[in-house]
Protein backbone atom coordinates (compact mmCIF):
# COMPACT_ATOMS: atom_id res chain seq x y z
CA UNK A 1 -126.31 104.64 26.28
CA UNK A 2 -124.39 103.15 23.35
CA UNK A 3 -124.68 105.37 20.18
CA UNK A 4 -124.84 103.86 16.64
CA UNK A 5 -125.39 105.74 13.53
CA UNK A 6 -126.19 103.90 10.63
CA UNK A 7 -126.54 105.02 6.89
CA UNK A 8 -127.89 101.57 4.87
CA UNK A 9 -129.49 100.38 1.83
CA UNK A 10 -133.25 100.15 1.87
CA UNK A 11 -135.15 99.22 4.63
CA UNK A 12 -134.65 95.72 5.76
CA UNK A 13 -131.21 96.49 6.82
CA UNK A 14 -132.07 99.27 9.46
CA UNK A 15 -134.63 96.49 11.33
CA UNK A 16 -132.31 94.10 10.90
CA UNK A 17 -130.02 95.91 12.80
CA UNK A 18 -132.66 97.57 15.11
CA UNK A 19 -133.58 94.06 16.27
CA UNK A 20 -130.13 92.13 17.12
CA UNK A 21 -129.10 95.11 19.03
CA UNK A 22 -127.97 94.79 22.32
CA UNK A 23 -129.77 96.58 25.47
CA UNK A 24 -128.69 99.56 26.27
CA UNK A 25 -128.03 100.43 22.59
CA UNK A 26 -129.96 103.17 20.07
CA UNK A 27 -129.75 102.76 16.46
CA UNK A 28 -130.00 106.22 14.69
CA UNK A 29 -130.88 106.03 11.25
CA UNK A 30 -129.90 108.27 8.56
CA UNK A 31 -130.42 108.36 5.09
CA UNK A 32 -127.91 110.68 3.72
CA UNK A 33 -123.99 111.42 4.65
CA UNK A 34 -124.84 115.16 6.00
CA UNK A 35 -127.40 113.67 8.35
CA UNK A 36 -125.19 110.95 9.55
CA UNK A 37 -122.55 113.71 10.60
CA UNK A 38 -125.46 115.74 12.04
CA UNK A 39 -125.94 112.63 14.57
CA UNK A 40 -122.07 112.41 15.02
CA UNK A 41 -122.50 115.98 16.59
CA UNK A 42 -125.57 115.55 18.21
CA UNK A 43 -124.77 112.40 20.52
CA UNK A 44 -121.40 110.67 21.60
CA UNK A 45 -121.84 108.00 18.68
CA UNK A 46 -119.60 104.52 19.29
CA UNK A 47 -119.52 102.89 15.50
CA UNK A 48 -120.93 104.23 12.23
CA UNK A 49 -122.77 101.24 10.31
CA UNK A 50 -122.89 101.68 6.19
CA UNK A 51 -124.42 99.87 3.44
CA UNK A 52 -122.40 98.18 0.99
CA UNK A 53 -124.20 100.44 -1.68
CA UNK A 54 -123.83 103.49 0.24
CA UNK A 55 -119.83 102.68 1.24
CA UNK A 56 -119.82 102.58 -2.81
CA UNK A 57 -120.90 105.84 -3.24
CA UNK A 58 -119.71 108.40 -1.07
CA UNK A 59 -116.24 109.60 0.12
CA UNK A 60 -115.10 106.57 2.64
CA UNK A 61 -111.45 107.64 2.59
CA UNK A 62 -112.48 111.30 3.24
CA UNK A 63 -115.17 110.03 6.01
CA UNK A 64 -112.43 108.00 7.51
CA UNK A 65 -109.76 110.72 7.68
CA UNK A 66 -112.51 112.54 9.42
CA UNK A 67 -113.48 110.27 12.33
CA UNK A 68 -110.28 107.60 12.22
CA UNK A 69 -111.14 107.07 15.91
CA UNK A 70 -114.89 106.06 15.30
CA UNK A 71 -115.15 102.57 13.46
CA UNK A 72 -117.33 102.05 10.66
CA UNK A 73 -118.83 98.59 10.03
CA UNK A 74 -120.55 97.64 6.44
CA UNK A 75 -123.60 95.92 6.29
CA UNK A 76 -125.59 94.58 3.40
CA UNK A 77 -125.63 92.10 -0.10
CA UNK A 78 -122.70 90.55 -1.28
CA UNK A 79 -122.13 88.66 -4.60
CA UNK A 80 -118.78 86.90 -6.06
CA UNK A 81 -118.49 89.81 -7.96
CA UNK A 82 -117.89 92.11 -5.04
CA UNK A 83 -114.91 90.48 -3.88
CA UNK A 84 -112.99 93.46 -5.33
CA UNK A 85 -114.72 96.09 -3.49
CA UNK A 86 -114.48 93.70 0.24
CA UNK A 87 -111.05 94.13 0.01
CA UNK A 88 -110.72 97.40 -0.80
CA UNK A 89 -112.75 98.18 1.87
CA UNK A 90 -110.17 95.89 3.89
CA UNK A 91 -107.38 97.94 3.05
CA UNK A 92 -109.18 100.99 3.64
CA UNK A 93 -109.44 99.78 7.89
CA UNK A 94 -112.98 98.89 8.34
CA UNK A 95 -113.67 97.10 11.01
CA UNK A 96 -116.28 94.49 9.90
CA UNK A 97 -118.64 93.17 7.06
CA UNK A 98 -122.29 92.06 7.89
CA UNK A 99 -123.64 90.14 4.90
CA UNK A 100 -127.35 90.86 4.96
CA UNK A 101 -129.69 88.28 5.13
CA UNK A 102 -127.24 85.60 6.62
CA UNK A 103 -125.60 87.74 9.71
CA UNK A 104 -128.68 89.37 10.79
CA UNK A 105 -129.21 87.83 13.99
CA UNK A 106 -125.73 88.72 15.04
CA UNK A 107 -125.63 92.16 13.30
CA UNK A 108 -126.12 93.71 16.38
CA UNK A 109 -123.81 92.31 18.55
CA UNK A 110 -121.05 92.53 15.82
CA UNK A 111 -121.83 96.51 15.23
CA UNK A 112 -121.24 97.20 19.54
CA UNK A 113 -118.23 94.91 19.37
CA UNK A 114 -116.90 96.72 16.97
CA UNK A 115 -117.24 99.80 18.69
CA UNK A 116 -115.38 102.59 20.20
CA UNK A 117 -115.94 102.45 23.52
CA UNK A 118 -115.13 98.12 23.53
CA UNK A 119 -112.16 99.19 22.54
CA UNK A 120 -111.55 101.36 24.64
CA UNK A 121 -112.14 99.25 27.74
CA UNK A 122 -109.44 96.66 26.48
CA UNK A 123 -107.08 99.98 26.99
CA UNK A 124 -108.34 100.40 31.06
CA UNK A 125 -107.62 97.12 31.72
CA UNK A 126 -104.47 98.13 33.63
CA UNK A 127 -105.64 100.55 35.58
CA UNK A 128 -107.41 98.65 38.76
CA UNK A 129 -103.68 97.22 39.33
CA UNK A 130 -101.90 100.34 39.04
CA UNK A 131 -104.58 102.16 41.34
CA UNK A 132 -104.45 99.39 43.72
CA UNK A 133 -107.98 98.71 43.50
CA UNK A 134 -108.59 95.24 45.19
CA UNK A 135 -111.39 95.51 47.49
CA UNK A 136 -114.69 94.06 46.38
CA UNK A 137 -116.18 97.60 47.00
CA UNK A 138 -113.76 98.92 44.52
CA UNK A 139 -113.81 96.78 41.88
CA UNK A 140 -117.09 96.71 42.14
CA UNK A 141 -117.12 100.21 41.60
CA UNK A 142 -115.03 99.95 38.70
CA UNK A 143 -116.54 97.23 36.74
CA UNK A 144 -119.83 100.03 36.51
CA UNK A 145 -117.14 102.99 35.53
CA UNK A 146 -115.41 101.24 33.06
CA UNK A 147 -117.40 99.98 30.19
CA UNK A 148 -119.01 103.66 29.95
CA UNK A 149 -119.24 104.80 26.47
CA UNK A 150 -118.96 108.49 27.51
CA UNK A 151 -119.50 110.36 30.92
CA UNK A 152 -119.24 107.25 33.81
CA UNK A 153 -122.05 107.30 35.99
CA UNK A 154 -121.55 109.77 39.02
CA UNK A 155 -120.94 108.67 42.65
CA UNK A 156 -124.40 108.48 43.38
CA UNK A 157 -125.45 106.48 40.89
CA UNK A 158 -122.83 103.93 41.65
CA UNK A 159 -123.70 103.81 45.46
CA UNK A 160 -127.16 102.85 44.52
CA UNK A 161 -126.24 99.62 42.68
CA UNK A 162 -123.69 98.58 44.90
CA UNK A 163 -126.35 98.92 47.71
CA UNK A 164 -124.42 101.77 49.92
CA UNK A 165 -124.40 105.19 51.00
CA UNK A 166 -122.69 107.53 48.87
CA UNK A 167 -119.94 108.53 51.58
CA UNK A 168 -119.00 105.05 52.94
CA UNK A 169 -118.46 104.25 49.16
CA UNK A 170 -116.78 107.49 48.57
CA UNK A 171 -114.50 106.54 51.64
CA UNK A 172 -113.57 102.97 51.09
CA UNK A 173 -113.26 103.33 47.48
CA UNK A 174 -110.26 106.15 48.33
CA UNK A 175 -108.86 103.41 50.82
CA UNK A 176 -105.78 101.95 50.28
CA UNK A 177 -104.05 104.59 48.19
CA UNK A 178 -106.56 104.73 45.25
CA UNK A 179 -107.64 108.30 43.81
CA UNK A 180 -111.05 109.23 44.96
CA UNK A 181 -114.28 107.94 42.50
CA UNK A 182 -114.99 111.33 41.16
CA UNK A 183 -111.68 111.80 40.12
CA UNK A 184 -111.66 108.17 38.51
CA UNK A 185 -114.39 109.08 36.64
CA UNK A 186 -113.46 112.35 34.83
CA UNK A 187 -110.30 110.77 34.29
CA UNK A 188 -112.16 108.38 32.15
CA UNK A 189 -114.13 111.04 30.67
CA UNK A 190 -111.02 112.75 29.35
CA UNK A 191 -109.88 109.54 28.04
CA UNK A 192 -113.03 109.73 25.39
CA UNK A 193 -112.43 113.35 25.61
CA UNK A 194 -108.80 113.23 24.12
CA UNK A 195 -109.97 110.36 21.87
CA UNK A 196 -112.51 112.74 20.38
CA UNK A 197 -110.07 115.53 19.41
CA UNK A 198 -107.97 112.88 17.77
CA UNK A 199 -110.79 112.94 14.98
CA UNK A 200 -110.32 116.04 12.33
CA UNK A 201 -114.18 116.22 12.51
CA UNK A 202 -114.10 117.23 15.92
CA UNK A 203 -113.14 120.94 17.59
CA UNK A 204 -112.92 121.73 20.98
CA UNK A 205 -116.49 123.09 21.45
CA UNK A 206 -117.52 119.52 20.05
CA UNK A 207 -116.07 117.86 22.44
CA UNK A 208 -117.04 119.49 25.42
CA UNK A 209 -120.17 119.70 24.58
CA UNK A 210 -120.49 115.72 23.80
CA UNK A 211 -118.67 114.76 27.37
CA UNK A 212 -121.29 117.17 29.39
CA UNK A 213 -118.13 119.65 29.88
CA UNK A 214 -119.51 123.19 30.62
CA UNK A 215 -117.09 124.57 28.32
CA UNK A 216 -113.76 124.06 26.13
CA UNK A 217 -112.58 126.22 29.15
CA UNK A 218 -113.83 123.37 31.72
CA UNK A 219 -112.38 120.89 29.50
CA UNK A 220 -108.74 122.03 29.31
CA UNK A 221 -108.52 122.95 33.17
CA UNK A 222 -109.76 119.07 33.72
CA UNK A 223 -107.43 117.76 31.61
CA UNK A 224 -104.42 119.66 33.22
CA UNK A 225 -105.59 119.28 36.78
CA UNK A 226 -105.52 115.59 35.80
CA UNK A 227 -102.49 114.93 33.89
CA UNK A 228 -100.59 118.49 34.51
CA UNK A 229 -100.39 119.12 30.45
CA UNK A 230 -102.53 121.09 28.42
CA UNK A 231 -105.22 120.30 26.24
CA UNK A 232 -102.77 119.98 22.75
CA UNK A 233 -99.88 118.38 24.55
CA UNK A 234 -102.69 115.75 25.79
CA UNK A 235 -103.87 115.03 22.64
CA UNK A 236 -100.92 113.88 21.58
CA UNK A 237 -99.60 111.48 24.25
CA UNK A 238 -100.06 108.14 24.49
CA UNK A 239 -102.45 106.65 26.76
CA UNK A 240 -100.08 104.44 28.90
CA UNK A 241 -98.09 108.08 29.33
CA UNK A 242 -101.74 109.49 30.40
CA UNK A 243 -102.41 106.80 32.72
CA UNK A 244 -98.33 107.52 34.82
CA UNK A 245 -99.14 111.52 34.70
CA UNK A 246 -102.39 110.61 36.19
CA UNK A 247 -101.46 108.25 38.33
CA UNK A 248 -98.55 110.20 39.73
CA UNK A 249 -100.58 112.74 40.05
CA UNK A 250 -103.33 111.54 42.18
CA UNK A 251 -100.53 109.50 44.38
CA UNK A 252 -99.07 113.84 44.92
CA UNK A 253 -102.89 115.05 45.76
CA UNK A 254 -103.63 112.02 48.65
CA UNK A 255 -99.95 113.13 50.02
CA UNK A 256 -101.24 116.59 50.62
């Protein structure tokens, strides 16, 4: 489920919000800054949604430096005289402005496009050609795995909404040359992983515990058994670079 964590001005906002929001999506309200970064540690969270008042009064730079991975969205009342503060707030990389009042049936929809894990998906694009994924079965497969905003659904899961046994889908999803589904999947769950520990508001033991990784410990062997660097070295690669290793990788394991 899609995380959003929003910290807004009074209390039409928050039903506003509540209301245009897309299935599949929680809104979790806050109403000060230390309980908004309680909820960034308590749930994978895909876009932080502030007030226009709030983004006025606390440390957006310092929140931003924080979490630069997790966009933040403002939401609320503008007047001619804020023009100033919009594009300071431009400069400063938000990703969107929700006037109150005129966007709310859309404020929902603009909050999850905005998100993390949208923009993510635009960065997997690639991958069904360069795992030669091409059967129906497959891509299929894929177009369940993919838009996850965290942990993909398991093998199981998958096999029941596609309508087949786990093992037939488990063997014709390896067919042709493409890495087996579980190893798709935590693949994709190191991505938001690695993504994580890109934010200065994150440690190890965060992220683990946010991906369902037993430990920091499980974490860094999955990421090497992956992509065959460590944890640090991961971190700071590209993602095309983590998509070859990974690739080359899995092409090494089927030739076993």
């Amino acid at each position: 489920m899609v995380g959003i964590a929003a910290l807004l001005d009074g209390h039409n906002a928050p039903n506003a919000l509540r209301r245009s929001l897309p299935r599949g999506t929680r809104l979790l309200a806050c109403r000060t800054l230390p309980q908004l970064e309680h909820q960034l540690h308590r749930q994978l969270i895909d876009t932080i949604v502030l007030g226009t008042i709030v983004a006025r009064r606390v440390d957006l730079g310092a929140l931003r430096a924080r979490y630069p991975t997790i966009p933040i969205v403002l939401m609320g009342h503008l007047r001619a005289e804020d023009a100033g503060a919009a594009l300071q707030w431009e400069t400063q990389g938000l990703a969107h402005l929700i006037v109150e009042g005129v966007d709310d049936p859309i404020a929902g929809s603009v909050a999850t496009r905005a998100g993390a894990s949208r923009r993510r998906l635009a960065t997997r694009s690639e991958l069904p050609r360069l795992l030669r994924l091409s059967e129906p079965l497959q891509l299929g497969a894929w177009e369940l795995l993919a838009p996850a905003p965290g942990r993909p659904p398991g093998p199981a899961q998958v096999a029941r909404f596609l309508g087949v046994s786990r093992e037939h889908l488990s063997r014709q999803f390896g067919a042709g040359g493409a890495p087996n589904l579980k190893r798709l999947s935590d693949f994709l769950t190191v991505q938001v992983a690695l993504e994580l520990l890109g934010n200065p508001g994150y440690d190890r033991p965060a992220a683990a515990r946010l991906l369902g990784f037993s430990s920091p410990s499980h974490l860094r062997t999955t990421v090497r058994r992956l992509t065959g660097v460590g944890l640090t070295e991961a971190v700071r690669l590209g993602w095309r670079d983590l998509i070859r290793r990974f690739v080359l990788r899995s092409a090494r394991e089927r030739a076993r």
